[in-house]
C-alpha atoms as a PDB file:
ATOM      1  CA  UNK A   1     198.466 -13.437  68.266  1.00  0.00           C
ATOM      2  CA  UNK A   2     195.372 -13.523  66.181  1.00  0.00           C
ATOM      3  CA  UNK A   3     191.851 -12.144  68.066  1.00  0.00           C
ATOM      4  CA  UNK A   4     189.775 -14.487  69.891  1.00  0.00           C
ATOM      5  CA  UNK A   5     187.051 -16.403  68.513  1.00  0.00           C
ATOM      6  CA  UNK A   6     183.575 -15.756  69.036  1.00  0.00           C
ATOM      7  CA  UNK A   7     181.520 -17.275  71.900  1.00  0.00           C
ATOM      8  CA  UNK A   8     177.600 -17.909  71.232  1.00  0.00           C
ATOM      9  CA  UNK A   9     175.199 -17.575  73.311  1.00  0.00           C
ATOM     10  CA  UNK A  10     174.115 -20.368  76.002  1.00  0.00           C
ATOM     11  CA  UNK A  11     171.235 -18.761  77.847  1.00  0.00           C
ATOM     12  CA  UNK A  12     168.420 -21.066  77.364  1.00  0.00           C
ATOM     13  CA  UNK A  13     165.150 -19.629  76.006  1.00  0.00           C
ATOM     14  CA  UNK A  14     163.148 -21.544  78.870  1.00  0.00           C
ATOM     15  CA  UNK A  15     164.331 -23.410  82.278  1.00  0.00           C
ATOM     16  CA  UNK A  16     162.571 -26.972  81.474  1.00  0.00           C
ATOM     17  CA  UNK A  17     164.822 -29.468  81.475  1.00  0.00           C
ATOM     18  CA  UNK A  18     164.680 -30.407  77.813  1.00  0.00           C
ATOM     19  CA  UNK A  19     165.234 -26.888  76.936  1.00  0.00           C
ATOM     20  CA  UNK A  20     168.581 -26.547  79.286  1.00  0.00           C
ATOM     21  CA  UNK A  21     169.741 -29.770  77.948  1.00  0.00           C
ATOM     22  CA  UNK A  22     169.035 -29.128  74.265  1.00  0.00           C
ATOM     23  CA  UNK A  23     171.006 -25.576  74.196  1.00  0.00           C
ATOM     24  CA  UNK A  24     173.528 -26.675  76.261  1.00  0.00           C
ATOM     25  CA  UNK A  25     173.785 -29.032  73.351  1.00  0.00           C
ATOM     26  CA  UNK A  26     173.131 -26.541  70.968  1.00  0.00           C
ATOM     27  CA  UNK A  27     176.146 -23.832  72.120  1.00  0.00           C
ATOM     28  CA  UNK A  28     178.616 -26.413  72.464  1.00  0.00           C
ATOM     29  CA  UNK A  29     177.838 -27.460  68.581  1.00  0.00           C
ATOM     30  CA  UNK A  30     177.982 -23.955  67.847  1.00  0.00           C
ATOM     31  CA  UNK A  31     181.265 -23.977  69.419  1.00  0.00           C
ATOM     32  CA  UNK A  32     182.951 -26.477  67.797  1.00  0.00           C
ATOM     33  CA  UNK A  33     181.483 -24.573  64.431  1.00  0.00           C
ATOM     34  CA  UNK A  34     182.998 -21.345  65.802  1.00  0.00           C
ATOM     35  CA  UNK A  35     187.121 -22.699  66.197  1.00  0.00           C
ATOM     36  CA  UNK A  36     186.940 -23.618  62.825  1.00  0.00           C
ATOM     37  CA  UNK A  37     186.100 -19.739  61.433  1.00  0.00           C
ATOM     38  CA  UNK A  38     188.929 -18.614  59.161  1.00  0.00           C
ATOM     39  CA  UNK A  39     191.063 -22.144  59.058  1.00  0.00           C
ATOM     40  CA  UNK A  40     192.450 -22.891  56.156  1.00  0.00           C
ATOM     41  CA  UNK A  41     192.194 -25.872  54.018  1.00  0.00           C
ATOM     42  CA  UNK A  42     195.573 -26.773  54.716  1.00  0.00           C
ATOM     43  CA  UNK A  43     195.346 -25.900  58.576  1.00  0.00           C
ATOM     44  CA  UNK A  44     192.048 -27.864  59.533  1.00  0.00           C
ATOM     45  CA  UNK A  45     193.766 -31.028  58.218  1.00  0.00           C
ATOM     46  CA  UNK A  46     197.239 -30.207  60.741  1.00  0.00           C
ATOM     47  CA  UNK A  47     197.735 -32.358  63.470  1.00  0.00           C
ATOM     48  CA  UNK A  48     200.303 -30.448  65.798  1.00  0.00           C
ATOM     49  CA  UNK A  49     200.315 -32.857  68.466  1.00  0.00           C
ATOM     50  CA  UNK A  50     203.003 -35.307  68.250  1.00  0.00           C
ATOM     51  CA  UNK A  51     200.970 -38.286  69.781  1.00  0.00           C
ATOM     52  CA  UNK A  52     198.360 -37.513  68.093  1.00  0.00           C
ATOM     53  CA  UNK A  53     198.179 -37.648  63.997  1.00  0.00           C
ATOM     54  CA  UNK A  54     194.876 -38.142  63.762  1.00  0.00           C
ATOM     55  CA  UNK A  55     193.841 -34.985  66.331  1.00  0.00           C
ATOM     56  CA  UNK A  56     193.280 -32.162  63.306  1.00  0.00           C
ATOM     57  CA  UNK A  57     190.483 -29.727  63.533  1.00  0.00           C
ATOM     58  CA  UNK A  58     188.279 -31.708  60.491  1.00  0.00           C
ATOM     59  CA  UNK A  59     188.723 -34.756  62.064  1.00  0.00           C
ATOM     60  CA  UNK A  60     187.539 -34.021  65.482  1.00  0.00           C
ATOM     61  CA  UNK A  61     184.490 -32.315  64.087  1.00  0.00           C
ATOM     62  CA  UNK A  62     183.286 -34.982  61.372  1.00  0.00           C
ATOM     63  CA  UNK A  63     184.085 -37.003  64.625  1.00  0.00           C
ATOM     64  CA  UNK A  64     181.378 -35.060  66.599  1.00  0.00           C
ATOM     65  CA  UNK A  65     179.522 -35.432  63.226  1.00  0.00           C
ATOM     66  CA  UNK A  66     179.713 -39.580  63.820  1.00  0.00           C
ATOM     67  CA  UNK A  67     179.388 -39.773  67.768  1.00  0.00           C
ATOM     68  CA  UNK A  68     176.155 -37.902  67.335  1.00  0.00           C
ATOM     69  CA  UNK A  69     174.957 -40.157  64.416  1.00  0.00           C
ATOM     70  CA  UNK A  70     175.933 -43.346  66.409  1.00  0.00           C
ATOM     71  CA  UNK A  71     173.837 -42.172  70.093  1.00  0.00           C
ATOM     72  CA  UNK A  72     171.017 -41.052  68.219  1.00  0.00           C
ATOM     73  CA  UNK A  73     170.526 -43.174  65.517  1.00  0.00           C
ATOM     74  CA  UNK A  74     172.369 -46.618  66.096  1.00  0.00           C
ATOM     75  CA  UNK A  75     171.703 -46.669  70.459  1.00  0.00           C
ATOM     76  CA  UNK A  76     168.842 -44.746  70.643  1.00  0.00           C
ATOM     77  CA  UNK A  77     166.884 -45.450  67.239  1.00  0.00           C
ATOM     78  CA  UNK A  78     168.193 -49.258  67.027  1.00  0.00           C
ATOM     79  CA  UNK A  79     169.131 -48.210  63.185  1.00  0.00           C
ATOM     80  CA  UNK A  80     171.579 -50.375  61.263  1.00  0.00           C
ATOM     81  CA  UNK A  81     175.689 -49.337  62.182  1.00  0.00           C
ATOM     82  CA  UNK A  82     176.406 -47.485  58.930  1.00  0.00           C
ATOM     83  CA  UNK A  83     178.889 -45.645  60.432  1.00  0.00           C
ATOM     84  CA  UNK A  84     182.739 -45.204  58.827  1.00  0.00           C
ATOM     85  CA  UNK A  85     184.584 -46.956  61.452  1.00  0.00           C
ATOM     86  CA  UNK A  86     186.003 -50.691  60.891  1.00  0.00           C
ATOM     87  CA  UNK A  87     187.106 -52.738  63.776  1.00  0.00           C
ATOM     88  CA  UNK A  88     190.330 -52.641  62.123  1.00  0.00           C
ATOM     89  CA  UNK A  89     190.030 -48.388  61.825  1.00  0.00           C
ATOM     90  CA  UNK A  90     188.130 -47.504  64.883  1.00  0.00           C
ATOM     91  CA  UNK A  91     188.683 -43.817  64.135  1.00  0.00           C
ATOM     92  CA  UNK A  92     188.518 -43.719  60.502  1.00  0.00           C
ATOM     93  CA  UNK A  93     186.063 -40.865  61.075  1.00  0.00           C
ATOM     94  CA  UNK A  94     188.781 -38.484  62.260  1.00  0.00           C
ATOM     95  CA  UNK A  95     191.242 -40.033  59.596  1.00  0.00           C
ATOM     96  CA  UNK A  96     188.710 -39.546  56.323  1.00  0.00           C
ATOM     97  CA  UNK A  97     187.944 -36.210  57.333  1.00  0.00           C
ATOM     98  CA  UNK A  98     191.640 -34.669  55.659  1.00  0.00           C
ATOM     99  CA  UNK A  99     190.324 -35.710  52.530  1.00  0.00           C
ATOM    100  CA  UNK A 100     187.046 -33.584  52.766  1.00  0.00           C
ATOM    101  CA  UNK A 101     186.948 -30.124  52.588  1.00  0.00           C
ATOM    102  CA  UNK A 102     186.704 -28.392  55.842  1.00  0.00           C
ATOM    103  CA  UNK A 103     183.239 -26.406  54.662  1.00  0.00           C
ATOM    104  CA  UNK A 104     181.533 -29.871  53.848  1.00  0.00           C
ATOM    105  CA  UNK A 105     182.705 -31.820  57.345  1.00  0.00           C
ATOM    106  CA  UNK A 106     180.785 -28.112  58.914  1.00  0.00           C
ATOM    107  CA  UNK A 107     177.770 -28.304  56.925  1.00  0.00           C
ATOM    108  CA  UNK A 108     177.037 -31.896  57.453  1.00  0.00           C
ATOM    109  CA  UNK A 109     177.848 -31.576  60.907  1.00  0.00           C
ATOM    110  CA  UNK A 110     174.950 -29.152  60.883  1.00  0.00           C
ATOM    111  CA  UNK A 111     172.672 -31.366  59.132  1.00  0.00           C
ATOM    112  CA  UNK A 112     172.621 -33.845  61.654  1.00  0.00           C
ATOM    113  CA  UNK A 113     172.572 -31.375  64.196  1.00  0.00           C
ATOM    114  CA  UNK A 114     169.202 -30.212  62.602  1.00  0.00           C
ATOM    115  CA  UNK A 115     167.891 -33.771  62.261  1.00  0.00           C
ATOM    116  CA  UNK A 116     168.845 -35.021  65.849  1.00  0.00           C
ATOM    117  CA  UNK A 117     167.407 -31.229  67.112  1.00  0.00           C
ATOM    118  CA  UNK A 118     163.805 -32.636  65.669  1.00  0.00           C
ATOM    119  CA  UNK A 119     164.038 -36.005  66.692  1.00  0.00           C
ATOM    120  CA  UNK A 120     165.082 -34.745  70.471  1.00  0.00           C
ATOM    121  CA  UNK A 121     162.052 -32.710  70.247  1.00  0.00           C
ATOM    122  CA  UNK A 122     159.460 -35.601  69.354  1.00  0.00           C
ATOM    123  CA  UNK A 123     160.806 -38.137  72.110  1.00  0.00           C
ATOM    124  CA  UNK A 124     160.554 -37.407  75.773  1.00  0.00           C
ATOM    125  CA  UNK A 125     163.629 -37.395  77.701  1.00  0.00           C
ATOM    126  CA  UNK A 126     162.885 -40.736  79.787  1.00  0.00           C
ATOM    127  CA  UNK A 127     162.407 -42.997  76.609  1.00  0.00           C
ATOM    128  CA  UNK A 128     164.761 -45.900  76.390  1.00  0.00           C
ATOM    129  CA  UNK A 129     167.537 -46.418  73.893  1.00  0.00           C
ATOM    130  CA  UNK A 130     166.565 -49.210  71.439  1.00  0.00           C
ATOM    131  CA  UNK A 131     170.284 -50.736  71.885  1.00  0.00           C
ATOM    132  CA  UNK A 132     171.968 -51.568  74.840  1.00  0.00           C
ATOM    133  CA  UNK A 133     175.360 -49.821  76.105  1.00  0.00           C
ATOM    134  CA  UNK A 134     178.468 -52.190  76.279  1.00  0.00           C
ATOM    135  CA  UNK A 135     177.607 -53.052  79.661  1.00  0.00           C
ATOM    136  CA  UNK A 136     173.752 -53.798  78.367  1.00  0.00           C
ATOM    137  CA  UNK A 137     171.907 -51.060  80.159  1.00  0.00           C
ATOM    138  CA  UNK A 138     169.499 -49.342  78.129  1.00  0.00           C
ATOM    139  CA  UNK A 139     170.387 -45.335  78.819  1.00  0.00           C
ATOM    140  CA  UNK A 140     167.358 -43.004  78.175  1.00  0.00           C
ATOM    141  CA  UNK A 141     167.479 -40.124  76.189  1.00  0.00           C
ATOM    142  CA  UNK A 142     168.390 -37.881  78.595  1.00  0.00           C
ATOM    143  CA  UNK A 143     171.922 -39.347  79.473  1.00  0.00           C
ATOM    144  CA  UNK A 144     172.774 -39.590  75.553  1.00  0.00           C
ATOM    145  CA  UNK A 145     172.058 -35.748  75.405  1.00  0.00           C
ATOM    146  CA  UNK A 146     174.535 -35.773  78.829  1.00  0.00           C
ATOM    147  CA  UNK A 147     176.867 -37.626  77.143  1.00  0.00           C
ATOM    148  CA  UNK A 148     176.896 -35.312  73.964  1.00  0.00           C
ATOM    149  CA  UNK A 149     177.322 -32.178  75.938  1.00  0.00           C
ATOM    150  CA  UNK A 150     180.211 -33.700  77.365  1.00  0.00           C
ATOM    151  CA  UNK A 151     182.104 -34.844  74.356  1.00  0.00           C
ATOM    152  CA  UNK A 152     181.209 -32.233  72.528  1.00  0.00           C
ATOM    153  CA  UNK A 153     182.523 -29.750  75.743  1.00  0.00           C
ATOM    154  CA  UNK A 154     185.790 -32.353  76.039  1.00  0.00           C
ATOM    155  CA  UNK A 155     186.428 -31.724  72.167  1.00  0.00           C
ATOM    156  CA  UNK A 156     186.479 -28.700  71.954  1.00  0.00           C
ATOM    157  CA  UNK A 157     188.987 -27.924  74.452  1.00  0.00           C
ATOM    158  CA  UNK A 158     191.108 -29.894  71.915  1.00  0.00           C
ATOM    159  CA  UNK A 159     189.756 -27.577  69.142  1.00  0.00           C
ATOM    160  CA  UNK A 160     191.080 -24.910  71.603  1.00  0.00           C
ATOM    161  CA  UNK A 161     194.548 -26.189  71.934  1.00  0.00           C
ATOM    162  CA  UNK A 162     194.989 -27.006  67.853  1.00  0.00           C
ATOM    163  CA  UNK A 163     193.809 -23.628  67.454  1.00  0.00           C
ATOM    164  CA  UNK A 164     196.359 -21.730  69.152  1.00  0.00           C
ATOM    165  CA  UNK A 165     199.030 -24.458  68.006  1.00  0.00           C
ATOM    166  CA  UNK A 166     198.394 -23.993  64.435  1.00  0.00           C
ATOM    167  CA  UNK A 167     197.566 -20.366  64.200  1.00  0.00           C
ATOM    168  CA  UNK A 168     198.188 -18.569  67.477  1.00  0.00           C
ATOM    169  CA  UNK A 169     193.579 -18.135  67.489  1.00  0.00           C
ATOM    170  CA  UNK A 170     192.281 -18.498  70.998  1.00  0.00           C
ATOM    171  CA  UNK A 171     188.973 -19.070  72.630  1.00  0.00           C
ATOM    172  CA  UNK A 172     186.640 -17.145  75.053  1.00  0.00           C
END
């Protein structure tokens, strides 16, 4: 068994809400960056769940990549849905992501980390989303950084699982 990977720090600098929420954010981003360190180009496109082809490590990070994009920009911001998906390829975000190299799907990952950082920073936390939720509430910013934390926290507990499955690596 290979060593474990890294864990970053998730002390928060100050204990105002936005600053909780935002590196709470911020270390499980980090996180998902972290059990990807040493894969392979071949192993961050395995999917070594059986019931689950499109589960790889590339995919569920350019899928972090696209959930983030989609709360921030298309809910929150009201921007046009340029997002991958299709209503006939709902996850074509995890399923494009094979073709990319592994170190592109991480550094634009990052990008939009860094832009949704600043535009977190310039709104306050009870401003409404532009776009109503499937049910037609308008959630504020504060649940959409909720939500993130979450998905990003549920993902990588998959990134933890392919991990060990394709090369024995481990979390802490």
């Amino acid at each position: 068994m290979l060593g474990a990977m890294t864990r970053t720090d998730d002390m928060p600098s100050a204990w105002d809400e936005r600053t909780q929420l935002t590196t709470f954010l911020d270390y499980a981003r980090d996180t998902a960056r972290a059990k990807c360190e040493g894969l392979s180009a071949e192993d961050a496109r395995k999917a070594p769940l059986p019931g689950s082809p499109l589960m790889t490590p590339s995919g569920l990070v350019n899928h972090l990549r696209w959930v983030e994009y989609y709360w921030f920009r298309v809910v929150f911001l009201g921007e046009e849905d340029e997002g991958p998906w299709t209503d006939e390829d709902p996850d074509r975000e995890m399923r494009i992501a094979v073709d990319l190299p592994l170190a592109q799907v991480l550094d634009e990952y990052a990008e939009h980390a860094e832009r949704h950082r600043k535009l977190v920073a310039e709104q306050d936390l009870d401003a409404k989303a532009q776009r109503a939720t499937r049910d037609g509430r308008h959630v504020d910013l504060r649940w959409i950084l909720l939500h993130l934390i979450e998905e990003t926290a549920r993902h990588n507990g998959h990134l933890d699982i392919l991990r060990e499955l394709i090369d024995g690596r481990t979390g802490v």
